[in-house]
PDB file of N, CA and C in Angstrom:
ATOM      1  N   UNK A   1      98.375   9.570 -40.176  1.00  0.00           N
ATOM      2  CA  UNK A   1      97.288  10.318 -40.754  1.00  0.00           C
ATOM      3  C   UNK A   1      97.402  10.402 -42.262  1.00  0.00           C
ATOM      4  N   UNK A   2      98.195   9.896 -42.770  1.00  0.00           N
ATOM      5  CA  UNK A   2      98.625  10.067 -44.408  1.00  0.00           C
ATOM      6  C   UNK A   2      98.921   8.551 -44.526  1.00  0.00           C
ATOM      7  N   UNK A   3      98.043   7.842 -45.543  1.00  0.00           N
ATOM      8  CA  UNK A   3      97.743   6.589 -45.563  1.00  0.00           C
ATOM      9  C   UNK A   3      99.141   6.293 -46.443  1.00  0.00           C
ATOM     10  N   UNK A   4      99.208   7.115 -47.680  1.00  0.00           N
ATOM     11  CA  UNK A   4     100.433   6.716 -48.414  1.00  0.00           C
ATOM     12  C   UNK A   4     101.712   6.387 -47.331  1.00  0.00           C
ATOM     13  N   UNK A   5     101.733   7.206 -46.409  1.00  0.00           N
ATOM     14  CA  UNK A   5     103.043   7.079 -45.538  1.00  0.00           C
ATOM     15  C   UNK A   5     103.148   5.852 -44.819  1.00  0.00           C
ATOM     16  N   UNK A   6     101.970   5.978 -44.401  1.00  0.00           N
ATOM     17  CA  UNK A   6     101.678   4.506 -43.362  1.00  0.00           C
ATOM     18  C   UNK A   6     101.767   3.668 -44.202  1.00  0.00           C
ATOM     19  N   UNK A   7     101.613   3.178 -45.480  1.00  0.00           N
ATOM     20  CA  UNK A   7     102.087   1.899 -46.194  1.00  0.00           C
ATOM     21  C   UNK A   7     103.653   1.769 -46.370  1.00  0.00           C
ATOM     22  N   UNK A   8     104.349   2.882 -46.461  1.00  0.00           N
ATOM     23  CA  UNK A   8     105.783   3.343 -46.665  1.00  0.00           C
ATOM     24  C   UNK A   8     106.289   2.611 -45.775  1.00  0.00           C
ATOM     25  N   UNK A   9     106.204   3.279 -44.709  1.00  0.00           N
ATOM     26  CA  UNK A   9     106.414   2.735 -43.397  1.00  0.00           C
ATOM     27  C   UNK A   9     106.762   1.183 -43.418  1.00  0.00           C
ATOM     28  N   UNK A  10     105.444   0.333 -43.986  1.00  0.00           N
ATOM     29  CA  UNK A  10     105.614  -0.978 -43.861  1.00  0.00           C
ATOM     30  C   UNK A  10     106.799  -1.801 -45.095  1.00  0.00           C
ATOM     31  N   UNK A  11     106.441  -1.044 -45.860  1.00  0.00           N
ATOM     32  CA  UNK A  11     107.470  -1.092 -46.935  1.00  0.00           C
ATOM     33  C   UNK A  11     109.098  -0.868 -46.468  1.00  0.00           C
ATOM     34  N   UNK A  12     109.450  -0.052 -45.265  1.00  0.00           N
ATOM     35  CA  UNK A  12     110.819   0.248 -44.855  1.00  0.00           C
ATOM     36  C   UNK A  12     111.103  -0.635 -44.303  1.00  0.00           C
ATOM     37  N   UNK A  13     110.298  -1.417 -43.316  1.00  0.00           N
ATOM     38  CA  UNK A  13     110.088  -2.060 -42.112  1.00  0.00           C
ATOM     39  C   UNK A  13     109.856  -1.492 -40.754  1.00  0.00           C
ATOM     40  N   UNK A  14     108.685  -0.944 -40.799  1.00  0.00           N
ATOM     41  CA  UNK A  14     108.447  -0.408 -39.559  1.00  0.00           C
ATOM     42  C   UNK A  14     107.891  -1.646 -38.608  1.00  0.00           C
ATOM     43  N   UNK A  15     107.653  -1.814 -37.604  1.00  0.00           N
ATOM     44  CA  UNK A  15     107.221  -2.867 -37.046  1.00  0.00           C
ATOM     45  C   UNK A  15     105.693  -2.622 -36.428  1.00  0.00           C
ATOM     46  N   UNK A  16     105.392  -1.859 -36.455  1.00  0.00           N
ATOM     47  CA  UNK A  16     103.651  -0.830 -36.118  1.00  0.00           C
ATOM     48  C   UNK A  16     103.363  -0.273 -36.806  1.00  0.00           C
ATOM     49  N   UNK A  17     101.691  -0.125 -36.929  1.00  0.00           N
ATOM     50  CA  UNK A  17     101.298   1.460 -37.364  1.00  0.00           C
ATOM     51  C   UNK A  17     100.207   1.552 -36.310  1.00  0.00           C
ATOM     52  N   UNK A  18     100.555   3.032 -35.908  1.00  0.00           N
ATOM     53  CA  UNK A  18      99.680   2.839 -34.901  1.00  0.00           C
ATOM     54  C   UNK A  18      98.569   4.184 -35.089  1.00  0.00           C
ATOM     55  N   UNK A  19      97.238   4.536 -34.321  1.00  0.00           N
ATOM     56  CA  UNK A  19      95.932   5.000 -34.598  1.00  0.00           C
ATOM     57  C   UNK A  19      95.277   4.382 -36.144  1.00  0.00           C
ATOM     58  N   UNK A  20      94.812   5.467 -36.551  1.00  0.00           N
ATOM     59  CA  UNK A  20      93.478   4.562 -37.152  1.00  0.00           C
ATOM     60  C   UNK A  20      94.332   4.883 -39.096  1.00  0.00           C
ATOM     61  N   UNK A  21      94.214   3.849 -39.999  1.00  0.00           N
ATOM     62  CA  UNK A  21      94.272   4.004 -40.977  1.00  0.00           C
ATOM     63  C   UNK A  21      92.755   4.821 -41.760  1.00  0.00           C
ATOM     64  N   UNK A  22      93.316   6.109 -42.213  1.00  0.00           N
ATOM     65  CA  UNK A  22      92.232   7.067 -42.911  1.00  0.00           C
ATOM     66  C   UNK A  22      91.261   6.489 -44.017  1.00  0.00           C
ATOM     67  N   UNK A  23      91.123   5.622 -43.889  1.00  0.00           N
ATOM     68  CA  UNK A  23      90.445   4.778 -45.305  1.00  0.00           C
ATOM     69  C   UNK A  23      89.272   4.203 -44.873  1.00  0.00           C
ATOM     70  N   UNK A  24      88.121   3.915 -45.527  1.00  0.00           N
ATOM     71  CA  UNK A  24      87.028   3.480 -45.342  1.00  0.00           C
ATOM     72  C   UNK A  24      86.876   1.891 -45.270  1.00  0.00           C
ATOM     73  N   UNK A  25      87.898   1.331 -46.131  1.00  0.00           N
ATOM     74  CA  UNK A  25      88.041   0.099 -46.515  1.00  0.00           C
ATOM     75  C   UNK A  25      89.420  -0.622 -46.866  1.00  0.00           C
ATOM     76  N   UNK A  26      90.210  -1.430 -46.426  1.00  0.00           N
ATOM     77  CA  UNK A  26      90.827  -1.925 -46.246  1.00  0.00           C
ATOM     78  C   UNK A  26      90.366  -3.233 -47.487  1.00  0.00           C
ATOM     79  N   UNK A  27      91.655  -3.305 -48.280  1.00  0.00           N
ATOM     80  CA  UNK A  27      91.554  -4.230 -49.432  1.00  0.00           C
ATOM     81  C   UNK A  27      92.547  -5.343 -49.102  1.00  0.00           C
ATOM     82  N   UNK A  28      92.541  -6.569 -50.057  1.00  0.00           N
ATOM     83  CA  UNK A  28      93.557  -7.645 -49.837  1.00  0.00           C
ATOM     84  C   UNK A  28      94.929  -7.307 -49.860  1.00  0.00           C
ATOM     85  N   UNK A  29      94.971  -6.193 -50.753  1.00  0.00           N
ATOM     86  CA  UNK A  29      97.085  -6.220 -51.182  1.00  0.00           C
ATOM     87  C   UNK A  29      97.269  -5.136 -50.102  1.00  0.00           C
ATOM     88  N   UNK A  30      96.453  -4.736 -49.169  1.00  0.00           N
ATOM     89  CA  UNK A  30      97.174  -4.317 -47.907  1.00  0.00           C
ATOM     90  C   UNK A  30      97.130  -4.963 -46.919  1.00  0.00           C
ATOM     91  N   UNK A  31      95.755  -5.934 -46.899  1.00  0.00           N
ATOM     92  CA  UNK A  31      95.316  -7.032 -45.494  1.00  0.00           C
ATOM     93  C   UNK A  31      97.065  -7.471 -45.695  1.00  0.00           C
ATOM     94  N   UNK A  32      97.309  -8.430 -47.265  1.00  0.00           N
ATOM     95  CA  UNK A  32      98.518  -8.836 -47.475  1.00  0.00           C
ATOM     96  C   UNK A  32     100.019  -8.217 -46.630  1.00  0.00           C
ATOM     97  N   UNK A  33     100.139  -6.908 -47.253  1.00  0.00           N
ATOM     98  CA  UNK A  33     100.766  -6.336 -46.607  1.00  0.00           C
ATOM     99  C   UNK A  33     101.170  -6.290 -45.508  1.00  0.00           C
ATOM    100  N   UNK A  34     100.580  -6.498 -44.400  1.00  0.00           N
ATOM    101  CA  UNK A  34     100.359  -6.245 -42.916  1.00  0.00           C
ATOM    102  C   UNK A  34     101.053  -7.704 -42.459  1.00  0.00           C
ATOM    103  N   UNK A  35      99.917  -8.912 -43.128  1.00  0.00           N
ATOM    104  CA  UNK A  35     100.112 -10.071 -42.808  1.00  0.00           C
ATOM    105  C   UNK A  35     101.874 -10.472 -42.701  1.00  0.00           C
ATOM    106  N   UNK A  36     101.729 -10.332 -44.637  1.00  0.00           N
ATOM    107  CA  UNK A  36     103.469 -10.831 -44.427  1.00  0.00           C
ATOM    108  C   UNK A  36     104.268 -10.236 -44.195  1.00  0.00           C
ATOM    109  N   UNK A  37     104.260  -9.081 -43.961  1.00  0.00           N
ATOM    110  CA  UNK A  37     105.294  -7.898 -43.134  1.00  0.00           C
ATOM    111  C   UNK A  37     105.480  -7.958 -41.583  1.00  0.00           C
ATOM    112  N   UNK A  38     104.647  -8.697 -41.296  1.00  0.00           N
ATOM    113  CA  UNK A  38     104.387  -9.122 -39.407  1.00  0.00           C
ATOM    114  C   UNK A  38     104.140  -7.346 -38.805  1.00  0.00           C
ATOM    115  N   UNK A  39     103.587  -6.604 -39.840  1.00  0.00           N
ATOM    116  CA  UNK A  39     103.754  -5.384 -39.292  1.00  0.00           C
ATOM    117  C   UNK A  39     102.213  -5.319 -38.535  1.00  0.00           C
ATOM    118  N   UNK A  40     102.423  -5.023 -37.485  1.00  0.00           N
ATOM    119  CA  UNK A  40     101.115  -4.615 -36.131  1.00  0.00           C
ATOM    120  C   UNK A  40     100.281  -3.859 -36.006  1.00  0.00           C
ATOM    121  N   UNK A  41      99.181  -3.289 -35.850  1.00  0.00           N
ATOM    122  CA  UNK A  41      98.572  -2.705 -36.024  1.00  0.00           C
ATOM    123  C   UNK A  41      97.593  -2.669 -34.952  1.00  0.00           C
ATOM    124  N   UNK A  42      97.686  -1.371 -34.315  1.00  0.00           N
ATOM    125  CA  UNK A  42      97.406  -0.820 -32.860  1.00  0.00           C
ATOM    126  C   UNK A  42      96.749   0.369 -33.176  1.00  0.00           C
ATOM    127  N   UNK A  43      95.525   0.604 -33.556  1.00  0.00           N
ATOM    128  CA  UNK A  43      94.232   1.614 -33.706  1.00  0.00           C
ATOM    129  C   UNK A  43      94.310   2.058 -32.326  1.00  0.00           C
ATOM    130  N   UNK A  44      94.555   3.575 -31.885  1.00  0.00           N
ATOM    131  CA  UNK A  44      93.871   3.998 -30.972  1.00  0.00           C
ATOM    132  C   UNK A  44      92.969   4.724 -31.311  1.00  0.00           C
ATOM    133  N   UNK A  45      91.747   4.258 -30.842  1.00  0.00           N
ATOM    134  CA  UNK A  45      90.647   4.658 -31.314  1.00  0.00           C
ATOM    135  C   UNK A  45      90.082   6.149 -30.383  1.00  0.00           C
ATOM    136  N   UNK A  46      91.034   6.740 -29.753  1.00  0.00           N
ATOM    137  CA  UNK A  46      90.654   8.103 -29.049  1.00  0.00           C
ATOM    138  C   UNK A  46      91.506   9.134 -30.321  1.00  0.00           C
ATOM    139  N   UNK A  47      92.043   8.617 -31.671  1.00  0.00           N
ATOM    140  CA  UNK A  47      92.845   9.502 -32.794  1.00  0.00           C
ATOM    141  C   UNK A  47      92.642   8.318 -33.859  1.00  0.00           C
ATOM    142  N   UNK A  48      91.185   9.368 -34.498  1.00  0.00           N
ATOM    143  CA  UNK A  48      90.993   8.735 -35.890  1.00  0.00           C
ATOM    144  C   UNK A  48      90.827   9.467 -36.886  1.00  0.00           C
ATOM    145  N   UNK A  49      92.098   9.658 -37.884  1.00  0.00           N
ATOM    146  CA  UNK A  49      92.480  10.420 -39.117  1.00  0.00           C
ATOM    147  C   UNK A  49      91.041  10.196 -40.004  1.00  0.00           C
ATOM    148  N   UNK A  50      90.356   9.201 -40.170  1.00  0.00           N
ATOM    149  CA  UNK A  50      89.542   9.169 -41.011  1.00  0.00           C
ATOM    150  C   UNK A  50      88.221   9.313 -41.024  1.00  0.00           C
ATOM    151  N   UNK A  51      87.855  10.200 -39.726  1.00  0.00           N
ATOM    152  CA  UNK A  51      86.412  10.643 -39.062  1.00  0.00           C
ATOM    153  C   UNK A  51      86.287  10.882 -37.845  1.00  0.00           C
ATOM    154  N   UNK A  52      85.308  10.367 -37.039  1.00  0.00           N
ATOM    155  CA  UNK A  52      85.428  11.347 -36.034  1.00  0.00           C
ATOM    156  C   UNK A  52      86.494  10.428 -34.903  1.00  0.00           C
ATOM    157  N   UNK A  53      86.729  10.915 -33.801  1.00  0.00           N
ATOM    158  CA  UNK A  53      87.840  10.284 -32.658  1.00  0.00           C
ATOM    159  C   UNK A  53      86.631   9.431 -32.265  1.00  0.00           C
ATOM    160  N   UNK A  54      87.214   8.711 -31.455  1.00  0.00           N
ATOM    161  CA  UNK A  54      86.586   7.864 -30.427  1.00  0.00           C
ATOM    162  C   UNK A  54      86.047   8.554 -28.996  1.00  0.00           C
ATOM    163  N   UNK A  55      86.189   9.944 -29.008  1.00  0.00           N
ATOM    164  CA  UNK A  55      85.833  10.934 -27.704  1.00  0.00           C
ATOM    165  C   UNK A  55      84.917  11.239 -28.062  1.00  0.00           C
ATOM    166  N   UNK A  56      84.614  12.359 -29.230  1.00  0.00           N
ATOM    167  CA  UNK A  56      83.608  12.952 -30.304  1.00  0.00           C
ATOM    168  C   UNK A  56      82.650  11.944 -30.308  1.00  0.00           C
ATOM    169  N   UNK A  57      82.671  10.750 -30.808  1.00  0.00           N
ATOM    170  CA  UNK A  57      81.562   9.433 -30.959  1.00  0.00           C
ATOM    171  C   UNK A  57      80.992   8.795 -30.084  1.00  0.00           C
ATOM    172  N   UNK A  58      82.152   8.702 -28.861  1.00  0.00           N
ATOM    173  CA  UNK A  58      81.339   8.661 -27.530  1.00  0.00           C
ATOM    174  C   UNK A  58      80.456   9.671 -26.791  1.00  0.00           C
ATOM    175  N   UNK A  59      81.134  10.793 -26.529  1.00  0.00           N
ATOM    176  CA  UNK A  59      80.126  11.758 -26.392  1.00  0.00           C
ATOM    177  C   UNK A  59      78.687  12.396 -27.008  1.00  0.00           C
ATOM    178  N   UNK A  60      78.731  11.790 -27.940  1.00  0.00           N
ATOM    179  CA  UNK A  60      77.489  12.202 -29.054  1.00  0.00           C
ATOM    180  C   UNK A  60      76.429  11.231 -29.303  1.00  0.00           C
ATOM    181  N   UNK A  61      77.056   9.856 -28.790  1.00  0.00           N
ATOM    182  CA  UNK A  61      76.216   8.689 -28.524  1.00  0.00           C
ATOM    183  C   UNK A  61      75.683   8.262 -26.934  1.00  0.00           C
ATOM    184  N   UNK A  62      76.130   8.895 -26.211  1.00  0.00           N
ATOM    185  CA  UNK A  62      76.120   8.232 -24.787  1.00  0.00           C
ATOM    186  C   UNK A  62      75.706   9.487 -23.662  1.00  0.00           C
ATOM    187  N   UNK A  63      75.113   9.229 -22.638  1.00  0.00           N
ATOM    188  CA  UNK A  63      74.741  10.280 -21.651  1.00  0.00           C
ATOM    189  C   UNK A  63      75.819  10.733 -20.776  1.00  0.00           C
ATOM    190  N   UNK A  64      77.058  10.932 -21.231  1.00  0.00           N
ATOM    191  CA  UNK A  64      77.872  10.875 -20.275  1.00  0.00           C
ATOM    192  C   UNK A  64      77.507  11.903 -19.175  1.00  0.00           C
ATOM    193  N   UNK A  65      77.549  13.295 -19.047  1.00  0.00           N
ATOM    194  CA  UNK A  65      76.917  13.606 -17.798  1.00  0.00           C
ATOM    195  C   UNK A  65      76.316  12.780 -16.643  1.00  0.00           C
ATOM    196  N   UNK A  66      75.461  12.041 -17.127  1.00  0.00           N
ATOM    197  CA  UNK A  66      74.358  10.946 -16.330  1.00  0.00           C
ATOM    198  C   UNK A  66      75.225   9.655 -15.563  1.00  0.00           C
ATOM    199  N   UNK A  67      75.962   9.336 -16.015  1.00  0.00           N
ATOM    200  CA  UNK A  67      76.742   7.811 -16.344  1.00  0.00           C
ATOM    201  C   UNK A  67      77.093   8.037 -15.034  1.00  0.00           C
ATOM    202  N   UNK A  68      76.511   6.724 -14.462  1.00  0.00           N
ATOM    203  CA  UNK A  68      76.770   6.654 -12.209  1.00  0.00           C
ATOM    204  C   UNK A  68      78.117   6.041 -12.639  1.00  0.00           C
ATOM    205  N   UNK A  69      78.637   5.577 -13.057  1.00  0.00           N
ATOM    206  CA  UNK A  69      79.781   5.185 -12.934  1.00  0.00           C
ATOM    207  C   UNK A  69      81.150   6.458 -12.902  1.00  0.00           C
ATOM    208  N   UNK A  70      80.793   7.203 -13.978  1.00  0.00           N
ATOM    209  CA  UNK A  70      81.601   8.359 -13.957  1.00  0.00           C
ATOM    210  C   UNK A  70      81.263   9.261 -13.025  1.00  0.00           C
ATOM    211  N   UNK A  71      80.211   9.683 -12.296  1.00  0.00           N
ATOM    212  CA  UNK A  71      79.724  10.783 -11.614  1.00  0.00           C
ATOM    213  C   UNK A  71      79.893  10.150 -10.101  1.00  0.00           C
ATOM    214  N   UNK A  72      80.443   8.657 -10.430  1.00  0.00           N
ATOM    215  CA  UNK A  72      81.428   8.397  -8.789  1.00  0.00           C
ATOM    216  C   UNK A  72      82.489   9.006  -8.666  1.00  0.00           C
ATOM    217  N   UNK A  73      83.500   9.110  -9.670  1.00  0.00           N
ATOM    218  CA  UNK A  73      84.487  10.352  -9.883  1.00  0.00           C
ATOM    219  C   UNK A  73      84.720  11.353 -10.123  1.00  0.00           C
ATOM    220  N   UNK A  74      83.731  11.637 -11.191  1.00  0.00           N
ATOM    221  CA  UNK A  74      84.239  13.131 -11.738  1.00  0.00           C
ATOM    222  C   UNK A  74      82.649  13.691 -11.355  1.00  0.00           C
ATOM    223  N   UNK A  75      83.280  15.095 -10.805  1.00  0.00           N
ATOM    224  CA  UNK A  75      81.783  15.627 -10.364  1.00  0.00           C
ATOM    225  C   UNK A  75      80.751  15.847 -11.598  1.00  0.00           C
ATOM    226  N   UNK A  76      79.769  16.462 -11.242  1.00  0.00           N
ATOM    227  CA  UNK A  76      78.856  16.499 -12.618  1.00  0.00           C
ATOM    228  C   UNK A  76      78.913  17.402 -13.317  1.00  0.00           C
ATOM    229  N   UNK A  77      79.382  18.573 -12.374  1.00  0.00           N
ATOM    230  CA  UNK A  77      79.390  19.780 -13.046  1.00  0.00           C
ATOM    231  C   UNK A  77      80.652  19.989 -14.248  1.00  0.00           C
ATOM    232  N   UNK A  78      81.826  18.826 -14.367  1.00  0.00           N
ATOM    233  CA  UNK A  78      82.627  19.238 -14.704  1.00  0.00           C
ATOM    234  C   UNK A  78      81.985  18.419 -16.120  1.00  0.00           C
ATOM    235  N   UNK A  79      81.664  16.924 -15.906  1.00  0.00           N
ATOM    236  CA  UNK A  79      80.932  16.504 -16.942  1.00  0.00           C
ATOM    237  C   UNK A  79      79.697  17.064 -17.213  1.00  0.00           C
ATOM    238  N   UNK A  80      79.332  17.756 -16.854  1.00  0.00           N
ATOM    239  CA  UNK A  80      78.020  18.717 -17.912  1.00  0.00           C
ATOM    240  C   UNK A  80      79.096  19.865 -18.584  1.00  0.00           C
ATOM    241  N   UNK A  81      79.879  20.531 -18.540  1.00  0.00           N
ATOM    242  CA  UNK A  81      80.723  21.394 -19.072  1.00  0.00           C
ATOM    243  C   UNK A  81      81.325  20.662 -20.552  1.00  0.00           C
ATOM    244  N   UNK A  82      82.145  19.668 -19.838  1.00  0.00           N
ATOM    245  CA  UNK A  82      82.527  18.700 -21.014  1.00  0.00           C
ATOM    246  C   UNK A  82      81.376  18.226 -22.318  1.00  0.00           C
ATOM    247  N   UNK A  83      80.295  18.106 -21.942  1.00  0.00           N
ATOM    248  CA  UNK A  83      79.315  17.366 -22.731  1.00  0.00           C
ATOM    249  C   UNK A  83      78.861  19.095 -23.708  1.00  0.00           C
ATOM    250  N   UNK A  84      79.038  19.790 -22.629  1.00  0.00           N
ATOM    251  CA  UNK A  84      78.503  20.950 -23.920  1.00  0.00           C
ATOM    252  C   UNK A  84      79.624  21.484 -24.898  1.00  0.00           C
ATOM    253  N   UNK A  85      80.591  21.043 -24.295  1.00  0.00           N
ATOM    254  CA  UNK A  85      81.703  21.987 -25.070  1.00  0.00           C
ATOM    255  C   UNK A  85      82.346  20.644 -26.071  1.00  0.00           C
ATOM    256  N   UNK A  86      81.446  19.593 -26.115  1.00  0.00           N
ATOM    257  CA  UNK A  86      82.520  18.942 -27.046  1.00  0.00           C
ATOM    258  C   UNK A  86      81.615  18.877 -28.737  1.00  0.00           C
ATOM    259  N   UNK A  87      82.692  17.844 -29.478  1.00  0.00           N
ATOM    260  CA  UNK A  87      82.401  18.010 -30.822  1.00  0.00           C
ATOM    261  C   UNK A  87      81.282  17.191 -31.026  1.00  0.00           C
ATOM    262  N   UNK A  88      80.342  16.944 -31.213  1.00  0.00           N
ATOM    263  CA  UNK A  88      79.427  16.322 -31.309  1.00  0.00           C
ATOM    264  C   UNK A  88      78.948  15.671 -32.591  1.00  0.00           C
ATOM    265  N   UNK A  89      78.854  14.299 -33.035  1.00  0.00           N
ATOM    266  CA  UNK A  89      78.680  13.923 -34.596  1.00  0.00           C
ATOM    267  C   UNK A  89      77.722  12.851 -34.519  1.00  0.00           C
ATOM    268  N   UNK A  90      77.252  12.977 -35.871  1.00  0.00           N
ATOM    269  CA  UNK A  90      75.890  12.294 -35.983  1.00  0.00           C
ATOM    270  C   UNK A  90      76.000  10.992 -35.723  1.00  0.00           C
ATOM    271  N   UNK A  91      75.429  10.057 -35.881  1.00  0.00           N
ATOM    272  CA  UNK A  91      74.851   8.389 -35.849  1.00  0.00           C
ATOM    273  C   UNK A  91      76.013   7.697 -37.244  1.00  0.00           C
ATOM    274  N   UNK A  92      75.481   8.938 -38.439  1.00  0.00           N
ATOM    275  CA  UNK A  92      76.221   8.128 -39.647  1.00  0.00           C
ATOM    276  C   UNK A  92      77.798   8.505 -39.737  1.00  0.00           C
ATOM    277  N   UNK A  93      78.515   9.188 -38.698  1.00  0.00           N
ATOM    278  CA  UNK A  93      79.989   9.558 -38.614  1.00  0.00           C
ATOM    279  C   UNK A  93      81.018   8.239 -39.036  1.00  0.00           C
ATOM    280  N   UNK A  94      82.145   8.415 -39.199  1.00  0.00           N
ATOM    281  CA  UNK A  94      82.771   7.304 -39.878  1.00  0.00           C
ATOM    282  C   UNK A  94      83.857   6.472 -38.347  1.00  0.00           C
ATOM    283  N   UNK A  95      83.300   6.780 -37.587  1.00  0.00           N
ATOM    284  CA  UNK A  95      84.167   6.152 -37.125  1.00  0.00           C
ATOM    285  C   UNK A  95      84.366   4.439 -36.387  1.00  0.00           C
ATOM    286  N   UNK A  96      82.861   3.946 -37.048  1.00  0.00           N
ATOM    287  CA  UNK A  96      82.829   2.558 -37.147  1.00  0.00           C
ATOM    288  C   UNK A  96      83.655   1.787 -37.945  1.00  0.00           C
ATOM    289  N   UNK A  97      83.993   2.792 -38.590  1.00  0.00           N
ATOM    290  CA  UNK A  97      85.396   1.984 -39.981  1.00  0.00           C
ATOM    291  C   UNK A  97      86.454   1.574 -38.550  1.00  0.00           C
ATOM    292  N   UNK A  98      86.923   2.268 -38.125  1.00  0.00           N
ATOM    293  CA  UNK A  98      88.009   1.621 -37.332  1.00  0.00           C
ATOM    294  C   UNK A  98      87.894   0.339 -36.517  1.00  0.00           C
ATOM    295  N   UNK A  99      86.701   0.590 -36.225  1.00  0.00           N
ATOM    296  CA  UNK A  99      86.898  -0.661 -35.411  1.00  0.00           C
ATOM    297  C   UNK A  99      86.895  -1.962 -36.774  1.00  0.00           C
ATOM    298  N   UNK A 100      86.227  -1.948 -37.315  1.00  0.00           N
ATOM    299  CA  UNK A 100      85.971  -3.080 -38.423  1.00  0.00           C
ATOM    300  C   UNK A 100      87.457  -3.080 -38.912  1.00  0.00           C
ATOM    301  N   UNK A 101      88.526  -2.814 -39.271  1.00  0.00           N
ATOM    302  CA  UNK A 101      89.520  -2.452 -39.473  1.00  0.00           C
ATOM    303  C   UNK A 101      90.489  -3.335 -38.850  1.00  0.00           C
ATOM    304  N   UNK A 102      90.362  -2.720 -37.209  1.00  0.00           N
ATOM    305  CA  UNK A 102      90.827  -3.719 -35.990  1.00  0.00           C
ATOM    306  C   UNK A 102      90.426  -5.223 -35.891  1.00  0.00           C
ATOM    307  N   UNK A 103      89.321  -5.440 -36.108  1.00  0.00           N
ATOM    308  CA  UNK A 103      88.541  -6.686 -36.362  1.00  0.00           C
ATOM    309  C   UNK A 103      89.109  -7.651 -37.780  1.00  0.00           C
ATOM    310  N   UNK A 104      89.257  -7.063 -38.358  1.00  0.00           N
ATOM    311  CA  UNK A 104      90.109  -7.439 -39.796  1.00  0.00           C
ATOM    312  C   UNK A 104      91.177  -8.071 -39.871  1.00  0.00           C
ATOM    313  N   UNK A 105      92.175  -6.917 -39.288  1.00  0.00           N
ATOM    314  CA  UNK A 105      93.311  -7.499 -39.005  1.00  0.00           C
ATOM    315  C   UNK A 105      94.006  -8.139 -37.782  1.00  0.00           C
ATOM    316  N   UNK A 106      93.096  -7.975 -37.357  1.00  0.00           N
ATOM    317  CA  UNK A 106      93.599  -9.336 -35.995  1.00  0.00           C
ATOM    318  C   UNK A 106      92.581 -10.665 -36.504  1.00  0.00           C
ATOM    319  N   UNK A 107      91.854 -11.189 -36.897  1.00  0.00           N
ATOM    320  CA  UNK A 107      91.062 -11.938 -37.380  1.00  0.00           C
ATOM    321  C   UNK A 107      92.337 -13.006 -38.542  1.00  0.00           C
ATOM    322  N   UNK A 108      93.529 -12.211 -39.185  1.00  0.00           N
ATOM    323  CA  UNK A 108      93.764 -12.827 -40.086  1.00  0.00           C
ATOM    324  C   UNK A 108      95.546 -13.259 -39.736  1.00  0.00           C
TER     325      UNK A 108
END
């Protein structure tokens, strides 16, 4: 969650960093970084330091209550509870940075 650290990290030799780097944008002298450090990079996108989670963004985009796939398992009532009580964020929330991020650095 502290971007300075997470570069540290790679700088010690950590061999991962794992959830989402807090930054909007990802530049060359860190793409670099990553590359020639062989250091890995494993976004879980349900813990993102730099906007909303991947729970929050799903829930706020998607009918989950409704979803026949989930309401084969989980009753409805428990997903209508869930859907009201969660964090809910707009369309323009940041948490499309991560994935582009993920896409980045596996790409290179």
């Amino acid at each position: 969650m502290n971007y300075d650290w997470d570069l540290t990290y790679i700088v010690d030799g950590m061999t991962t960093v794992e959830h989402a780097l807090p930054v909007p944008k990802l530049y060359g002298d860190v793409m670099n970084l990553f590359v020639l450090s062989g250091t890995g990079y494993t976004p879980t996108h349900i813990v993102n330091y730099g906007g909303a989670w991947g729970q929050e963004y799903l829930w706020s985009h998607h009918d989950i209550p409704n979803d026949p796939k989930l309401r084969r398992f989980i009753p409805h009532e428990v997903l209508y509870y869930e859907s009201t009580e969660s964090t809910h964020r707009p369309p323009s929330c940041t948490f499309p940075f991560v994935a582009a991020h993920s896409a980045l650095l596996i790409s290179r």
